[in-house]
Protein backbone atom coordinates (compact mmCIF):
# COMPACT_ATOMS: atom_id res chain seq x y z
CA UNK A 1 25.47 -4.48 1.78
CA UNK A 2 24.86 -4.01 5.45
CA UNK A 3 22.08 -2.60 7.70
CA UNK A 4 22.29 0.88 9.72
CA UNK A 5 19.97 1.78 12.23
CA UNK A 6 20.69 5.09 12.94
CA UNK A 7 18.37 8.67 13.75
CA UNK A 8 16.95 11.66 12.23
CA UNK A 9 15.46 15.27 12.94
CA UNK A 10 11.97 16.06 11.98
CA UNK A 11 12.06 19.66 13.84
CA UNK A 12 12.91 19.47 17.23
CA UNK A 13 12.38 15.74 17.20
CA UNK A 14 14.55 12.89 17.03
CA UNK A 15 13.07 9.73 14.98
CA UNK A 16 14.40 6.29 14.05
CA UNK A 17 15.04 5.15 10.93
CA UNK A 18 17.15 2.14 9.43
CA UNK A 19 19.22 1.77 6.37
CA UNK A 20 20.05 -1.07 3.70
CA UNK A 21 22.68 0.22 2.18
CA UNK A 22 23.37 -0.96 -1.84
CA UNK A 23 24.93 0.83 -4.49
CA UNK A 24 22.46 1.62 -6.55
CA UNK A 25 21.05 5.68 -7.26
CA UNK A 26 17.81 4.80 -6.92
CA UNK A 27 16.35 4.38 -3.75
CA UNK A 28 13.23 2.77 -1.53
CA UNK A 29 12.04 4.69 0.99
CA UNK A 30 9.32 2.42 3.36
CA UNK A 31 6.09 4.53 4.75
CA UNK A 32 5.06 2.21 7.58
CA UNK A 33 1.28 1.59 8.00
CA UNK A 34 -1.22 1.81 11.03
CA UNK A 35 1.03 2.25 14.10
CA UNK A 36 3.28 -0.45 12.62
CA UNK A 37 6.93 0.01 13.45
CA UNK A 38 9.14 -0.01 10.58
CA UNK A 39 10.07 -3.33 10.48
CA UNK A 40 6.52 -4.06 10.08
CA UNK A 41 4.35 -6.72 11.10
CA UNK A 42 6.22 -9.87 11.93
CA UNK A 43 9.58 -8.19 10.23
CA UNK A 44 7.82 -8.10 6.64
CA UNK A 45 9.33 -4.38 5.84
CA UNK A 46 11.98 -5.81 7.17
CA UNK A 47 12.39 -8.69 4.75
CA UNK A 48 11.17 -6.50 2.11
CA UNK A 49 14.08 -4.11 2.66
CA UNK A 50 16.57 -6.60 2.27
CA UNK A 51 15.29 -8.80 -0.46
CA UNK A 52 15.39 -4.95 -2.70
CA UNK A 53 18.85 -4.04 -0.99
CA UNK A 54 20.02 -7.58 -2.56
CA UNK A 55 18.64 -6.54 -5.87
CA UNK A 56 21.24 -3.35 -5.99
CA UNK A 57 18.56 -0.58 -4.76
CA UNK A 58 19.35 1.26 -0.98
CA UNK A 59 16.49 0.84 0.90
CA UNK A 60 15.33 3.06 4.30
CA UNK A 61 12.83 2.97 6.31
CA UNK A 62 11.38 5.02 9.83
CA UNK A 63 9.33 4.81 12.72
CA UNK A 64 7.25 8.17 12.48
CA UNK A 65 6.69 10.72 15.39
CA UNK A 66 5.43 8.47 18.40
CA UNK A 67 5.96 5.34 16.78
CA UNK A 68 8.35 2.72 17.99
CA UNK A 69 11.55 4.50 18.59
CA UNK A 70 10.85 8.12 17.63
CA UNK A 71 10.05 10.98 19.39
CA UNK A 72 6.88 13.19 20.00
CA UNK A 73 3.51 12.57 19.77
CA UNK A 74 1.69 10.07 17.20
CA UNK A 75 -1.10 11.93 15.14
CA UNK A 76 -1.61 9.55 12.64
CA UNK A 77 -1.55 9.04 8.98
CA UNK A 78 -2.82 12.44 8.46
CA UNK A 79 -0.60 14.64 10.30
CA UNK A 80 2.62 12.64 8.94
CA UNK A 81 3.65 14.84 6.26
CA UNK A 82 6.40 16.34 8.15
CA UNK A 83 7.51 12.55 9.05
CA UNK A 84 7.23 11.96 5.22
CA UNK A 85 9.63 14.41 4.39
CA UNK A 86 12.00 14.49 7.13
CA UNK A 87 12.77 10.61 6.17
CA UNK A 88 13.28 11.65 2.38
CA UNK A 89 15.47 14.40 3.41
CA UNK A 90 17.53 11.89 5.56
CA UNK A 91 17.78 9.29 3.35
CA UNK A 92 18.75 12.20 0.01
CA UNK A 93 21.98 13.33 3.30
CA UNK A 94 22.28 9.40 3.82
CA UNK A 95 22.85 8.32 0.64
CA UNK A 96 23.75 11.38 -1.52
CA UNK A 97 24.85 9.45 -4.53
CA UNK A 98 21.03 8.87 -4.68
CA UNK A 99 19.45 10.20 -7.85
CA UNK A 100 16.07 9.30 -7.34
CA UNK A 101 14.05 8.42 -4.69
CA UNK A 102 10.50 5.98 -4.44
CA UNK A 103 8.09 6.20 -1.59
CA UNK A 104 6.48 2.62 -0.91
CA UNK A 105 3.27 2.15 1.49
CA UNK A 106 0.65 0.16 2.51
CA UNK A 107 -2.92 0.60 3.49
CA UNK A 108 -2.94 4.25 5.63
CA UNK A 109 0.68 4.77 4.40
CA UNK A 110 -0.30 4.50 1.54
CA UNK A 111 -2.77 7.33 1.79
CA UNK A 112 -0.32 9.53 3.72
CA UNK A 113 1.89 9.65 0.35
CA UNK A 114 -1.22 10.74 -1.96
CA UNK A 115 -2.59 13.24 0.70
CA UNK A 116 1.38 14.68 0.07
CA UNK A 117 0.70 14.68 -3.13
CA UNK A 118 3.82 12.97 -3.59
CA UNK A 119 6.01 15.82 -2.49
CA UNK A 120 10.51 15.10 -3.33
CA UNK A 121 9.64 11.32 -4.86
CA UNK A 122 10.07 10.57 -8.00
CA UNK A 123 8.06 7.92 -8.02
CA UNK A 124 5.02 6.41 -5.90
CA UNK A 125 4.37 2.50 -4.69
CA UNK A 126 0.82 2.73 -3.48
CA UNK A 127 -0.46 -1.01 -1.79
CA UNK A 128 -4.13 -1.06 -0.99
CA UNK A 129 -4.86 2.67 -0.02
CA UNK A 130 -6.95 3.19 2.69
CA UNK A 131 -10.25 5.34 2.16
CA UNK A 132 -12.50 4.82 4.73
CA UNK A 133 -14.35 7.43 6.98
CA UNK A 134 -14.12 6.78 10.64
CA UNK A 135 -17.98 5.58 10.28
CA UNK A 136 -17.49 3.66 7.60
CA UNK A 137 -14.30 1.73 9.22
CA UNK A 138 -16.38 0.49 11.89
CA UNK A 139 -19.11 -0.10 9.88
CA UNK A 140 -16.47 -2.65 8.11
CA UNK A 141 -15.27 -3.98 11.21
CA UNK A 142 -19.09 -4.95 12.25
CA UNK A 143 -19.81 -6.37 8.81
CA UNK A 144 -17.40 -8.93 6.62
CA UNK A 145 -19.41 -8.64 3.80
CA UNK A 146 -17.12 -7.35 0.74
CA UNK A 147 -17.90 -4.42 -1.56
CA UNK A 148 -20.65 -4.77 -3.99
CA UNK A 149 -18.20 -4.54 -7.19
CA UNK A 150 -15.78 -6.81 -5.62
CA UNK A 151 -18.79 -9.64 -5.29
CA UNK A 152 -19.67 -8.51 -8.85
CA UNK A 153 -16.30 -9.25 -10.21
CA UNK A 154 -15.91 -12.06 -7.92
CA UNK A 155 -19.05 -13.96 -9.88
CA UNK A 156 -18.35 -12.63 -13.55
CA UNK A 157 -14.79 -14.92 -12.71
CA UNK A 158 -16.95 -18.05 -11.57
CA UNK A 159 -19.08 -17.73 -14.79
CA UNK A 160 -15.64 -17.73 -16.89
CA UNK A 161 -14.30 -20.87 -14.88
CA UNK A 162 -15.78 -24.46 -16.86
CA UNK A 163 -15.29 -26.05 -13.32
CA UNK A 164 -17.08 -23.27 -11.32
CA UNK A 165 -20.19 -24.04 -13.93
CA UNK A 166 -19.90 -27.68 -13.71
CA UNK A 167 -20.19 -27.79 -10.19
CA UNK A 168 -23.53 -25.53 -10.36
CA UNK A 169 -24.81 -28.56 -12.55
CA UNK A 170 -24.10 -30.94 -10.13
CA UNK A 171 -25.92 -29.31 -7.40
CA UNK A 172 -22.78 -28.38 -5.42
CA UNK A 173 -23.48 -24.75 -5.10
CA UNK A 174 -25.59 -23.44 -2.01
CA UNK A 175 -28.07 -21.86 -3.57
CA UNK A 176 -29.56 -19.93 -0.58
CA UNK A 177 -25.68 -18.74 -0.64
CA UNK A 178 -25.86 -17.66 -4.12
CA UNK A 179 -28.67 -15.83 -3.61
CA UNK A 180 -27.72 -13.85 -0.76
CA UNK A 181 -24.49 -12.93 -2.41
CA UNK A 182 -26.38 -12.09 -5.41
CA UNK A 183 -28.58 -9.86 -3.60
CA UNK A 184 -25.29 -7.96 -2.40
CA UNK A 185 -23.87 -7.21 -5.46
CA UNK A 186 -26.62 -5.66 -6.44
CA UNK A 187 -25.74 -3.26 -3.43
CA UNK A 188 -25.06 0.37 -4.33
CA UNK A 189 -21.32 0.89 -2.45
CA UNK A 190 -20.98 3.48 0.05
CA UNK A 191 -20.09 6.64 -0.87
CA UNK A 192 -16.92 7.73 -0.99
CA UNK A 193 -15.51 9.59 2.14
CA UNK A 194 -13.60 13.09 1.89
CA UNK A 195 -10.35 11.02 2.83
CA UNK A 196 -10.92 9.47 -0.78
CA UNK A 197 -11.81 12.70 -2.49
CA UNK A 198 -8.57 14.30 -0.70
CA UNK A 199 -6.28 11.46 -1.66
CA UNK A 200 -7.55 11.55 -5.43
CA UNK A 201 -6.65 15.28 -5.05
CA UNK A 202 -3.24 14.95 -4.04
CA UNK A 203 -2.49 12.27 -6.59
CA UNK A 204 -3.70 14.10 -9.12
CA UNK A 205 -1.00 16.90 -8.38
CA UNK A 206 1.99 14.57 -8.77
CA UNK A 207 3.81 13.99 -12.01
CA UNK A 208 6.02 11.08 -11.32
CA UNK A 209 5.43 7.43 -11.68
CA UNK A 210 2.35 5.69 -9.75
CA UNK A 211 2.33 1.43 -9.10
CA UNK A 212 -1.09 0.76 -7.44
CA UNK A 213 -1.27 -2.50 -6.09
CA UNK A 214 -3.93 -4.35 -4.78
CA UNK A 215 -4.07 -7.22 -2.96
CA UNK A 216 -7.70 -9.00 -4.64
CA UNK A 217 -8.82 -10.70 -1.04
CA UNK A 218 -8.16 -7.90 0.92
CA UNK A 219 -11.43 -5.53 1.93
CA UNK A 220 -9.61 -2.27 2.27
CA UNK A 221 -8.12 -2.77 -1.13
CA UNK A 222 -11.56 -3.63 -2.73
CA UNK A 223 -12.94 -0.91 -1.03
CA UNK A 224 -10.75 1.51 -2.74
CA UNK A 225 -11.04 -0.06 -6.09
CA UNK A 226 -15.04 0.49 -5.43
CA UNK A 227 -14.73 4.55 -5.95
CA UNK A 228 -11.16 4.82 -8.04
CA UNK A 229 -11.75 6.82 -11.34
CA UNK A 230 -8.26 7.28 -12.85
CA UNK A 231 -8.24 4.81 -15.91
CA UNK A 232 -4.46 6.79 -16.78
CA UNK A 233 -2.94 4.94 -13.38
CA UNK A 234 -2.21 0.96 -14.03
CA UNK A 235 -3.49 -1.16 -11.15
CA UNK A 236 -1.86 -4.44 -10.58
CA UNK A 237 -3.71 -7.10 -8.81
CA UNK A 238 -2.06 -10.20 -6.65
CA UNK A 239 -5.10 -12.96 -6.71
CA UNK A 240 -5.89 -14.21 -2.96
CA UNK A 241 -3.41 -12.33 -1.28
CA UNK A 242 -4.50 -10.67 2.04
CA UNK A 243 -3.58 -7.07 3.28
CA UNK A 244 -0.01 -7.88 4.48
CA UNK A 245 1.04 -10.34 1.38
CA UNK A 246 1.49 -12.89 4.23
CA UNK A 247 1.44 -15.77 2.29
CA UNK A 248 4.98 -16.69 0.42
CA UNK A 249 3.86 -16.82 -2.88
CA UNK A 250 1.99 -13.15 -2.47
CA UNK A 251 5.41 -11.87 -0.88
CA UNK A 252 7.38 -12.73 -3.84
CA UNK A 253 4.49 -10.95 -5.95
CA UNK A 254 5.10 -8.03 -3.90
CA UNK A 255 8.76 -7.34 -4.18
CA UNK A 256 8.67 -8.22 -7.91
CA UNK A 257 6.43 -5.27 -8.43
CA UNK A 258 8.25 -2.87 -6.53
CA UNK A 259 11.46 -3.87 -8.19
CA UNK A 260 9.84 -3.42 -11.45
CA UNK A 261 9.12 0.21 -10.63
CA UNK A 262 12.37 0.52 -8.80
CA UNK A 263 13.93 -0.04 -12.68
CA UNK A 264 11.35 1.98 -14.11
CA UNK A 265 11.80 4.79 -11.71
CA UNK A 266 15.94 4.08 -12.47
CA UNK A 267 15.72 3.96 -16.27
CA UNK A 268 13.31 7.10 -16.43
């Protein structure tokens, strides 16, 4: 196994992208989030790559128009379609033993591959999707307070845990706390944007295999649990872990699940 940076043409434009090669026909191909370059914040697509290249599955991964070391001009999440597909093009000429093909994002990368609708994957690894208006992002960043269902589900676990219940007995709960919190969950969430509506859309469209995973302490993921309808989709949740899966124990989670869909994907 070895690791290839090498480039790419999305029209007229030249982007980045990287390569860990294995010998497997199944391969991982890495949507970065935000404006995140693709070895991701502090080199966590990075170790993600190669912990799946070890496992036998090729693994590539891009910076997308205006990111990092591509060229042109960077539109965002929305307008990276042609990104999307230029990398999955690249990595099908790259690798062409390749029989299959799964996308992998997080957060607004995540989104980019359901507004697609999914379009040449066989398969879709979709980590806390981000559905937020532009209003109702800063209206997050201005208040920490989490979803009303997420506080609702929060407390139905408390009420299941002997210890949580002890320690009400003994007086070691702020009530004043409780009550507040109580009084949030009793919230009605935010509507859903048209981002969310669009995204559903474009899922809905694609007739491969969907991973949705959610990391439990992360808002953005909570937020999109808040307005998700689709009981036929499994949703996998890693307890505590934040929006990157910084924590050891989380990252391990994290590239168990997209291994398992990796052999799914392979034995499909």
């Amino acid at each position: 196994m070895s690791r290839l940076p090498l480039t790419f043409a999305c029209g007229s434009l030249t982007l980045a992208g990287t390569l860990d090669t294995a010998p497997g026909k199944t391969g991982l191909l890495i949507v970065s989030g935000g404006n995140e370059i693709r070895s991701g914040a502090f080199r966590s697509q990075a170790r993600l790559a190669a912990a799946i290249a070890s496992a036998g599955f090729p693994v590539f991964r891009f910076d997308r128009r205006g990111v990092g070391d591509s060229e042109g001009e960077n539109r965002g999440f929305r307008s990276s379609a042609r990104d999307i597909a230029a990398a999955c093009d690249a990595f099908r000429t790259i690798a062409p033993d390749l029989d299959r093909v799964v996308a992998f994002g997080n957060c607004d990368a995540a989104s980019a591959l359901m507004l697609t609708g999914g379009e040449g994957f066989d398969a879709l690894i979709l980590s806390n999707p981000w559905t937020l208006s532009d209003t109702h992002a800063a209206q997050s960043a201005q208040d920490p307070i989490a979803p009303p269902g997420a506080i609702r589900r929060r407390y139905a676990s408390k009420l299941k845990d002997p210890r949580e219940i002890a320690r009400l007995l003994r007086g070691g709960v702020d009530l004043r706390k409780l009550a507040g919190g109580l009084a949030q969950s009793l919230r009605s969430a935010p509507p859903p944007s048209s981002l969310a509506d669009d995204m559903r859309a474009g899922l809905a469209a694609f007739e491969g295999g969907v991973s949705i995973l959610l990391a439990a302490a992360d808002r953005t993921a909570q937020s999109f649990e808040a307005h998700w309808d689709r009981s036929d989709v499994r949703i996998e949740r890693c307890e505590g872990a934040d929006h990157a899966y910084a924590q050891p124990e989380h990252r391990l989670w994290l590239e168990r699940q997209v291994l398992a869909a990796l052999r799914n994907a392979a034995s499909g």
